[in-house]
Protein backbone atom coordinates (compact mmCIF):
# COMPACT_ATOMS: atom_id res chain seq x y z
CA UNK A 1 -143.43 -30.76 -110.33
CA UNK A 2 -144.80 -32.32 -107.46
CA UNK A 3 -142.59 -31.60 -103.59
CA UNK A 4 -143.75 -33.52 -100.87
CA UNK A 5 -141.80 -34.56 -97.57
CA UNK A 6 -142.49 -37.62 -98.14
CA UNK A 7 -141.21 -37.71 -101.44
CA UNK A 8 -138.07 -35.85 -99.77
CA UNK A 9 -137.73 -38.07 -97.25
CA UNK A 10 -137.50 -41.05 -99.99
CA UNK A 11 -135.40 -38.83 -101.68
CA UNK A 12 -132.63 -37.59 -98.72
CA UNK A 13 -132.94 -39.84 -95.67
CA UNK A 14 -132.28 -38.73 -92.56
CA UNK A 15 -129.75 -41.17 -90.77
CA UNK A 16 -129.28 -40.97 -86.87
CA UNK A 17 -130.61 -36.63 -86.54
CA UNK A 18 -134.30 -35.95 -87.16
CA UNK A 19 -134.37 -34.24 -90.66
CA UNK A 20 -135.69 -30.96 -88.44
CA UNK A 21 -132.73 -30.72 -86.15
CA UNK A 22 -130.19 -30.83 -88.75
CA UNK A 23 -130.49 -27.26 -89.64
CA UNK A 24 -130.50 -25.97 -86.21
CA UNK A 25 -127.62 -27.47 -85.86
CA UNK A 26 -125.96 -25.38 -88.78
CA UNK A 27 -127.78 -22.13 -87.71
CA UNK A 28 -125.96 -22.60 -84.05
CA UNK A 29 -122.62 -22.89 -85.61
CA UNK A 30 -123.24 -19.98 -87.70
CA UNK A 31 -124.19 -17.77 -84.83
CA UNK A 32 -120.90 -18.97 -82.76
CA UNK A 33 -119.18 -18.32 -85.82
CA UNK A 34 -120.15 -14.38 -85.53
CA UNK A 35 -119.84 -13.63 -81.97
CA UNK A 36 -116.46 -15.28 -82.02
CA UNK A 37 -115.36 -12.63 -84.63
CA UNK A 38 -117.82 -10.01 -82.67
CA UNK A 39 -116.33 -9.89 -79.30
CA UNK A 40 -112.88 -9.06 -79.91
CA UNK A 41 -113.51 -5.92 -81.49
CA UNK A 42 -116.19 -5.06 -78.93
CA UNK A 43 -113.79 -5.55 -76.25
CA UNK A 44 -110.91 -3.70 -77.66
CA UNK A 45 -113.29 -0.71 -78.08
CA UNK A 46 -114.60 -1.39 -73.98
CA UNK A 47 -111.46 -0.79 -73.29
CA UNK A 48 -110.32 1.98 -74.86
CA UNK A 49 -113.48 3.72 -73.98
CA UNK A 50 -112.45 2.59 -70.45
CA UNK A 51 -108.64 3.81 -70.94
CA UNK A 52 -109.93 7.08 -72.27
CA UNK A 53 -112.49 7.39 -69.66
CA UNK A 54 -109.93 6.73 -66.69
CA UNK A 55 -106.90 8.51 -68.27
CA UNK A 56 -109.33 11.82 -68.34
CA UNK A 57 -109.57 11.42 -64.43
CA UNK A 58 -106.52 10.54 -63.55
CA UNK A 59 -105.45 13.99 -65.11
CA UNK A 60 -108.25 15.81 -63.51
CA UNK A 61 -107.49 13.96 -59.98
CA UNK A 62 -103.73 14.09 -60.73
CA UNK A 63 -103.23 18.05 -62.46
CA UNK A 64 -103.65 20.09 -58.77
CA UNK A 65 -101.63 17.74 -56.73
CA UNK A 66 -98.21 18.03 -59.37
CA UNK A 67 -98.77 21.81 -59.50
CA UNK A 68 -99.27 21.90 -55.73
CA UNK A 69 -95.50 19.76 -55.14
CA UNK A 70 -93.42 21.64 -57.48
CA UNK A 71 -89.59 22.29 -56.47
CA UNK A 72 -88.50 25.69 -56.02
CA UNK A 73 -85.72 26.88 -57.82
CA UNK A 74 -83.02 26.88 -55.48
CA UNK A 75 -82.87 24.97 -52.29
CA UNK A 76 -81.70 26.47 -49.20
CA UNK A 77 -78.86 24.99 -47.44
CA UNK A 78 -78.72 23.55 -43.77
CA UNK A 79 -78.88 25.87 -40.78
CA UNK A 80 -75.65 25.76 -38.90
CA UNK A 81 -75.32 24.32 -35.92
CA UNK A 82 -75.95 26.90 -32.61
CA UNK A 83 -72.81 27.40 -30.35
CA UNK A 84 -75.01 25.98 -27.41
CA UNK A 85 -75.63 22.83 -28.96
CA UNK A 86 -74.31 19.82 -27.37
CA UNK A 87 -71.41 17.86 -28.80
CA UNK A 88 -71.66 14.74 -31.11
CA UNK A 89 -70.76 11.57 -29.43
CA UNK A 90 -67.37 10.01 -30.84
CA UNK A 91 -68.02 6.41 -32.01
CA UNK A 92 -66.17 3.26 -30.86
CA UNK A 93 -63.00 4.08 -32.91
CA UNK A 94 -62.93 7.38 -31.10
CA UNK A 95 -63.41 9.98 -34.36
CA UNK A 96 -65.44 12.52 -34.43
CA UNK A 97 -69.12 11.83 -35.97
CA UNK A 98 -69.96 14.06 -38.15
CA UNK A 99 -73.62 15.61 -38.30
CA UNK A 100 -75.53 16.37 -41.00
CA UNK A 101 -75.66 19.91 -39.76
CA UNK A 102 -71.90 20.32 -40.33
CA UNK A 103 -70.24 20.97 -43.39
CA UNK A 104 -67.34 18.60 -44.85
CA UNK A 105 -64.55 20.38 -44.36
CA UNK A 106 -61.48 19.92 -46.85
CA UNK A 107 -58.20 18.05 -44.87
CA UNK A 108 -55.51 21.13 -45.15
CA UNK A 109 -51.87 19.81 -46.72
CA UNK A 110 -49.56 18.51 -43.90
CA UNK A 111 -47.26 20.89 -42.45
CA UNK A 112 -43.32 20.60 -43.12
CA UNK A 113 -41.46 18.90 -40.16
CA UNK A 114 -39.43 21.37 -38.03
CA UNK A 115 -35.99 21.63 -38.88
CA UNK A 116 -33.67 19.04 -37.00
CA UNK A 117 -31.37 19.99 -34.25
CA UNK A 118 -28.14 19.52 -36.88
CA UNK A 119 -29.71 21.36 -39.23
CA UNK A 120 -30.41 24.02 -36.75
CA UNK A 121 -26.14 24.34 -35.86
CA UNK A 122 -24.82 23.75 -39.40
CA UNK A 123 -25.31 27.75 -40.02
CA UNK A 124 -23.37 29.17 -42.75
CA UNK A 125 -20.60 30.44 -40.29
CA UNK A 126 -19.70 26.64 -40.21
CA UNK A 127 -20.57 25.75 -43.64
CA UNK A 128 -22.60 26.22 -47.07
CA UNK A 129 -24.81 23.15 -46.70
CA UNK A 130 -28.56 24.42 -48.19
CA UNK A 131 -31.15 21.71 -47.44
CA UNK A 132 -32.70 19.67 -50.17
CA UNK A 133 -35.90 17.81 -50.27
CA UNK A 134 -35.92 14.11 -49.19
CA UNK A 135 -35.08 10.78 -51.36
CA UNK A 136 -37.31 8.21 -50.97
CA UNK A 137 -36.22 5.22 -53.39
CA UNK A 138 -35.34 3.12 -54.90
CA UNK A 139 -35.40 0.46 -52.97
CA UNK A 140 -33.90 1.32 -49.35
CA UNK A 141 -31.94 3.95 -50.88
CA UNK A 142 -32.42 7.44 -49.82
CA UNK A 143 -33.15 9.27 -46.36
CA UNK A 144 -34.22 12.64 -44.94
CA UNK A 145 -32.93 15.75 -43.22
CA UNK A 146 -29.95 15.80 -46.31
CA UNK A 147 -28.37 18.80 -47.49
CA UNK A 148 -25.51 19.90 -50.08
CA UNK A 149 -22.48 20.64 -48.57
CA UNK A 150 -20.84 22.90 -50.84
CA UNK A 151 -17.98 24.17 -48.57
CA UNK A 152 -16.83 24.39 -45.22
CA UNK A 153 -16.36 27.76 -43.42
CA UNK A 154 -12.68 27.54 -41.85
CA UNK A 155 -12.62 29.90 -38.32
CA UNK A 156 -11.04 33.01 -40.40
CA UNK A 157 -13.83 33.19 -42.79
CA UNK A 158 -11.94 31.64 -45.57
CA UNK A 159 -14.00 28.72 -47.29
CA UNK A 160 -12.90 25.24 -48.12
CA UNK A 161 -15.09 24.01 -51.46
CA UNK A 162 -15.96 20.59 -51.75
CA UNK A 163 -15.57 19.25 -55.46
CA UNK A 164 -17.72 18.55 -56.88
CA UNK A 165 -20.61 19.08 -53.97
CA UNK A 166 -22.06 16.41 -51.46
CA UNK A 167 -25.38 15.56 -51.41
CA UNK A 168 -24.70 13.99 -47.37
CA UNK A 169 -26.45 13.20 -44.16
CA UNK A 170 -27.20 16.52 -41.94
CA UNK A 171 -25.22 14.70 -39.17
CA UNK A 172 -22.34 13.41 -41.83
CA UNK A 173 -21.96 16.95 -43.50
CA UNK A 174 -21.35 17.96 -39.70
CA UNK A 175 -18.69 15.50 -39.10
CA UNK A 176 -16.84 16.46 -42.51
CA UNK A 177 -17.41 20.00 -41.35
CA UNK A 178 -15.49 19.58 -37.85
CA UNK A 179 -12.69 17.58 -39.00
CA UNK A 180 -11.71 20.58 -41.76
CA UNK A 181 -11.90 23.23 -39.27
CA UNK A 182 -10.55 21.29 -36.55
CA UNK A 183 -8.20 19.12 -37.48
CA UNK A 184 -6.93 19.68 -41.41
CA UNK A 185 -6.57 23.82 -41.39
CA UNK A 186 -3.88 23.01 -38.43
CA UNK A 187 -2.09 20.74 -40.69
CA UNK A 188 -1.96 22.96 -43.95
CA UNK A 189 -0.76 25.86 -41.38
CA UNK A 190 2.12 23.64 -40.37
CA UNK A 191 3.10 23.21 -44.07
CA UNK A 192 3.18 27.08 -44.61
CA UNK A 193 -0.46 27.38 -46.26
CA UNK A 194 -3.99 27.05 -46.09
CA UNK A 195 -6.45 24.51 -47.08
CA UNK A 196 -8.91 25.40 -50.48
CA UNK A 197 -10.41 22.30 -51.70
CA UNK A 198 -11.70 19.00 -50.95
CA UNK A 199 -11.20 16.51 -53.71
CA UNK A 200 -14.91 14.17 -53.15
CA UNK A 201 -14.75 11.37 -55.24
CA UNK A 202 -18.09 9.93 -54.23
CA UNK A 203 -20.91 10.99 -51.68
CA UNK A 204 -24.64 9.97 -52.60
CA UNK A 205 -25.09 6.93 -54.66
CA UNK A 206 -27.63 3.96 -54.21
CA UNK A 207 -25.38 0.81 -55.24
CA UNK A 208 -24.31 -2.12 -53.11
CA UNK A 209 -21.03 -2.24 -51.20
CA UNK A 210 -18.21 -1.97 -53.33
CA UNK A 211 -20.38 -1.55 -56.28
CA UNK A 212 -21.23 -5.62 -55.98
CA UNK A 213 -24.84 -6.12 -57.95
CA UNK A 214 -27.06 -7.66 -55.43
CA UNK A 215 -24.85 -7.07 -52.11
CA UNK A 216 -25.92 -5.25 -48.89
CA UNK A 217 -26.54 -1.39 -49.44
CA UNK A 218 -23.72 0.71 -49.18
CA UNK A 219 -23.71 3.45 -46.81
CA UNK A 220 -23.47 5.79 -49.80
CA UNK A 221 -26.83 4.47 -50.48
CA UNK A 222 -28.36 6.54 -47.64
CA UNK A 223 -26.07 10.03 -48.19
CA UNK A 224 -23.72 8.50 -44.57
CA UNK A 225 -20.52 8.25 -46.39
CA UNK A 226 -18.21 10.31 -48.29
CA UNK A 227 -14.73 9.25 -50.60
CA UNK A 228 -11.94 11.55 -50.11
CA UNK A 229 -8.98 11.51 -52.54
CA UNK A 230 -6.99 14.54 -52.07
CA UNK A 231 -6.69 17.95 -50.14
CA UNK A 232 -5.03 21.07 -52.38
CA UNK A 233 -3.68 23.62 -51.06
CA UNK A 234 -3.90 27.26 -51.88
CA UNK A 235 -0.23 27.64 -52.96
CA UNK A 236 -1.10 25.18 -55.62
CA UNK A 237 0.21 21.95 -54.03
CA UNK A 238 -2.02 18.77 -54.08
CA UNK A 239 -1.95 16.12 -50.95
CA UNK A 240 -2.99 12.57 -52.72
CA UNK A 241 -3.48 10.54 -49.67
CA UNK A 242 -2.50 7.50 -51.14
CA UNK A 243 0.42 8.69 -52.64
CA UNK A 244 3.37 6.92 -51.41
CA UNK A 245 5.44 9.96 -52.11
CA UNK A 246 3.71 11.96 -49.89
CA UNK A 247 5.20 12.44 -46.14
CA UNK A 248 4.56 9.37 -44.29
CA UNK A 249 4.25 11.44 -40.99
CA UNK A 250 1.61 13.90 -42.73
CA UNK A 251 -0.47 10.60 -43.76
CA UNK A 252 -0.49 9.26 -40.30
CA UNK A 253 -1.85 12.63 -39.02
CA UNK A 254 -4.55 12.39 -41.76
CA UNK A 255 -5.17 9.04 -40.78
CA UNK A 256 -5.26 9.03 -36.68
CA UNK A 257 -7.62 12.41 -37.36
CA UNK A 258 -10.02 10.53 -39.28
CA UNK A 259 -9.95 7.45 -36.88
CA UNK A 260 -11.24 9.42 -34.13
CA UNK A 261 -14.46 10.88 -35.92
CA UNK A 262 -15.65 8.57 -38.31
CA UNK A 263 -16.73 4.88 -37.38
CA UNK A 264 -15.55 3.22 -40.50
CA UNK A 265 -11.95 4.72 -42.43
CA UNK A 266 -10.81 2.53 -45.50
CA UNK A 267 -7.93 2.87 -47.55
CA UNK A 268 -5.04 1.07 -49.27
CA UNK A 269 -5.10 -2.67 -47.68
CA UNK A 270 -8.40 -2.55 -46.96
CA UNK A 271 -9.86 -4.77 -49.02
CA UNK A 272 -8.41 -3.84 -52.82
CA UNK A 273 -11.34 -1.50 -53.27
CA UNK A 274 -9.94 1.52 -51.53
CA UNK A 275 -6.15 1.69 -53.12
CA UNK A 276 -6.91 5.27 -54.83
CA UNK A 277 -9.18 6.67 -51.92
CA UNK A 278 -10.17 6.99 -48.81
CA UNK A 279 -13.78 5.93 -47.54
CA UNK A 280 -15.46 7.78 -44.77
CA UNK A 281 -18.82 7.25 -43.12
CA UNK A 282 -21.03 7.16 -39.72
CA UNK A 283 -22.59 3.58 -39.97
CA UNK A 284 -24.01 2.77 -36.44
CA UNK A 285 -23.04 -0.50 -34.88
CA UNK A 286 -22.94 -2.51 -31.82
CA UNK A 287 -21.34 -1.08 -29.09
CA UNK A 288 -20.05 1.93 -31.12
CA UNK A 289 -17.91 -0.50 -32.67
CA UNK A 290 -15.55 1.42 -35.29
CA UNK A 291 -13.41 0.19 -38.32
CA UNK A 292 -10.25 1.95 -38.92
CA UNK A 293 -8.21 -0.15 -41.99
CA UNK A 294 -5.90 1.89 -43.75
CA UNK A 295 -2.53 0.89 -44.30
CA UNK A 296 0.11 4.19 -44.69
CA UNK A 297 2.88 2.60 -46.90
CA UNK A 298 6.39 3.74 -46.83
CA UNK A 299 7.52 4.84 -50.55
CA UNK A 300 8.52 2.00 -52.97
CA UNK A 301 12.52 1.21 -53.68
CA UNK A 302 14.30 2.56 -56.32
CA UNK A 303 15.37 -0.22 -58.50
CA UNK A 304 19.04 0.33 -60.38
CA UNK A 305 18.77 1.80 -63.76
CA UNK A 306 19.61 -1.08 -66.24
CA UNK A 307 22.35 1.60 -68.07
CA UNK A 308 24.94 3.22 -66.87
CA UNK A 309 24.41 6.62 -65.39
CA UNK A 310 25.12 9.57 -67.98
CA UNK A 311 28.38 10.96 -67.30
CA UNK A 312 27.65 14.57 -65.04
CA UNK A 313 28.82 17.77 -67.69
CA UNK A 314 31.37 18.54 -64.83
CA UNK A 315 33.70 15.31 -65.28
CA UNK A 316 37.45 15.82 -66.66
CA UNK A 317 37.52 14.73 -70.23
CA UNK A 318 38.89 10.82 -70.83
CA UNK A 319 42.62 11.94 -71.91
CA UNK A 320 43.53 14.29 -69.29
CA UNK A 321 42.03 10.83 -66.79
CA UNK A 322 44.65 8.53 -68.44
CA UNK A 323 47.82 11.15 -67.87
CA UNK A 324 46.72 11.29 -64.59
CA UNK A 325 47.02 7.53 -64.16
CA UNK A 326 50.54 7.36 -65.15
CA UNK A 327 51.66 9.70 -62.61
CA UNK A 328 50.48 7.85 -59.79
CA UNK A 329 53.01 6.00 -57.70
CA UNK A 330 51.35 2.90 -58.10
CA UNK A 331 51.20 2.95 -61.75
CA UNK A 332 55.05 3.31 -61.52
CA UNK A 333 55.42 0.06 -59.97
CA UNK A 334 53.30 -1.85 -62.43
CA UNK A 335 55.54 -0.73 -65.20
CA UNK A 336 58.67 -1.66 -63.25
CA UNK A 337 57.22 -4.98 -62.89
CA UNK A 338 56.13 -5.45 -66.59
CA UNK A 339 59.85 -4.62 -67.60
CA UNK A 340 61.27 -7.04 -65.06
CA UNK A 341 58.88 -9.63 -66.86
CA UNK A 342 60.21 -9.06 -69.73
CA UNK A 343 63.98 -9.39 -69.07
CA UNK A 344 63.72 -12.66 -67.77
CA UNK A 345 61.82 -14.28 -71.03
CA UNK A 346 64.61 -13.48 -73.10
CA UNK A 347 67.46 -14.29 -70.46
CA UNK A 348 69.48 -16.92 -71.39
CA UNK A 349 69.14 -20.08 -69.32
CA UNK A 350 71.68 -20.90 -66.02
CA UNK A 351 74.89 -22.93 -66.48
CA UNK A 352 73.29 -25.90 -64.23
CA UNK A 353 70.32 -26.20 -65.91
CA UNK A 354 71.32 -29.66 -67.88
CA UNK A 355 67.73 -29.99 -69.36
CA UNK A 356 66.80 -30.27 -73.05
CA UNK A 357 66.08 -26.13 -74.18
CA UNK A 358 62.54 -25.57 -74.14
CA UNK A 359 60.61 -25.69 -77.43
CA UNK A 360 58.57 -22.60 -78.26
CA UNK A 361 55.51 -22.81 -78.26
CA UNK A 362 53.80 -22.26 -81.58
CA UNK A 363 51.18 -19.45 -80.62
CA UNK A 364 47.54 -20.12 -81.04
CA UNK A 365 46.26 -17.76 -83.52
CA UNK A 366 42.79 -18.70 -83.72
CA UNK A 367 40.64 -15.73 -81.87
């Protein structure tokens, strides 16, 4: 078989590329082909070599320095500050500044407040009152310098409890103190005994005025007021100061003694709260303005029994009464006159009397 280019060229013509620069053509896209799947891999291994290569000195430039910085194992603290050296400037606010060279200091717990001047003259030769912490809450309620007052210390040593105790006001267990000793051991002396209890119906208790939800705190709110009912004595008698049986003049003592140390007194007439007690307290107002309602009532009436009174064991019995009604010279006469009565009915009638005779009567039976 005879191969020419000519008979090629007859055979496989060559269009617009010269039949000799077609397969350069092809052998430059083959070569492109390669190094485009070449250089990837040759780079990846450039740079690892390089990674490898720099990694190695790093660690050989980095290895002394790390060993050289180390931390030792404990750090030392701060030197303190010398006496000698100057003081810190306060800032604008005018605390302290701290410097570094100090150290923080913990803030110590407050101290207690001194005890008050009351508290300092309610000693237990006046009266059992231990102090108890403050109340704070809730609400306004509450207040500070309180105590218990247990009982009050009467001049002779002899003690007057309070029943049940009062959580009060320092200053308002004084007052409660001073009127016992002062005023009501006179008054049980003058009644041939002495004084042993107080009969407290109320003292510390945060609730509105009259115990009205929502109204203006009482003064038993903030431990100022006390409720006294009754003072017993020790030979076993019991003073109810609202009892209307009691002596008015004893009452009025009571209540001109309590007039003249408390600022507000309220009792029967008040106001219709204070009919079973009487209300004491030390509210400050204007002018020193006091309140002093208490109305001493005289003892209701006796109303007449709707029966007849028994009759007493040392009567007369009923027969032995009626003899001695006949005796009497005025039971004489009655019977005279009854007999006279009598005659004249069945007289017969006078000679001038010319009238018809009088028909009887027919008597009327029905009862």
């Amino acid at each position: 078989m005879n191969f020419s280019a000519e008979k090629a060229s007859r055979k496989w013509p060559c269009d617009g590329l010269a039949c000799g620069e077609r397969p350069m053509v092809t052998v430059a896209a083959i070569l492109l082909m390669l190094c485009a799947q070449v250089a990837p891999a040759a780079a990846a291994r450039k740079s690892g070599a390089w990674s490898q290569g720099a990694g190695s000195e790093l660690s050989r430039e980095r290895g002394p320095k790390l060993s050289r910085t180390a931390l030792p194992a404990s750090v030392p603290l701060p030197k303190a500050r010398p006496a000698d050296a100057p003081a810190p400037e306060p800032d604008r606010s005018g605390a302290r500044k701290q410097t570094p060279e100090e150290p923080t200091e913990q803030a110590a717990p407050a101290a207690p407040p001194p005890p008050s001047a009351c508290r300092l003259a309610l000693t237990e030769e006046i009266a059992i009152a231990p102090s108890i912490p403050d109340i704070h809450g809730p609400g306004d309620c509450g207040g500070e310098d309180l105590v218990r007052l247990e009982a009050v210390v009467l001049p002779d040593k002899r003690r007057v409890s309070v029943k049940p105790a009062a959580i009060l006001h320092c200053p308002m267990a004084s007052a409660i103190a001073a009127w016992i000793r002062t005023d009501v051991a006179p008054l049980a002396a003058s009644l041939g005994s002495v004084i042993s209890d107080l009969d407290n119906f109320d003292s510390f208790d945060c609730r509105g005025r009259n115990r009205m939800v929502g109204g203006r705190l009482s003064e038993h709110g903030r431990a100022n007021a006390i409720d006294v009912r009754a003072l017993k004595l020790a030979n076993g008698q019991s003073i109810s100061l609202t009892d209307r049986t009691v002596s008015r003049a004893l009452r009025e003592s009571v209540l001109h003694s309590m007039c003249a140390r408390f600022s507000t007194v309220l009792g029967p007439g008040s106001d219709g709260y204070h009919e079973d007690h009487i209300h004491l307290d030390l509210m400050e107002r204007r002018n020193n303005y006091k309140i002093c309602q208490w109305d001493v009532w005289d003892p209701l009436p006796q109303i007449a029994p709707l029966l007849p009174a028994e009759r007493p064991d040392e009567a007369p019995p009923r027969e032995v009464a009626a003899k001695s009604d006949a005796t009497r010279p005025d039971a004489a006469k009655s019977e005279a006159a009854k007999s006279d009565t009598a005659k004249s009915a069945t007289s017969e009638p006078d000679a001038g009397d010319t009238g018809p005779p009088a028909k009887k009567r027919r008597q009327n039976r029905r009862f």
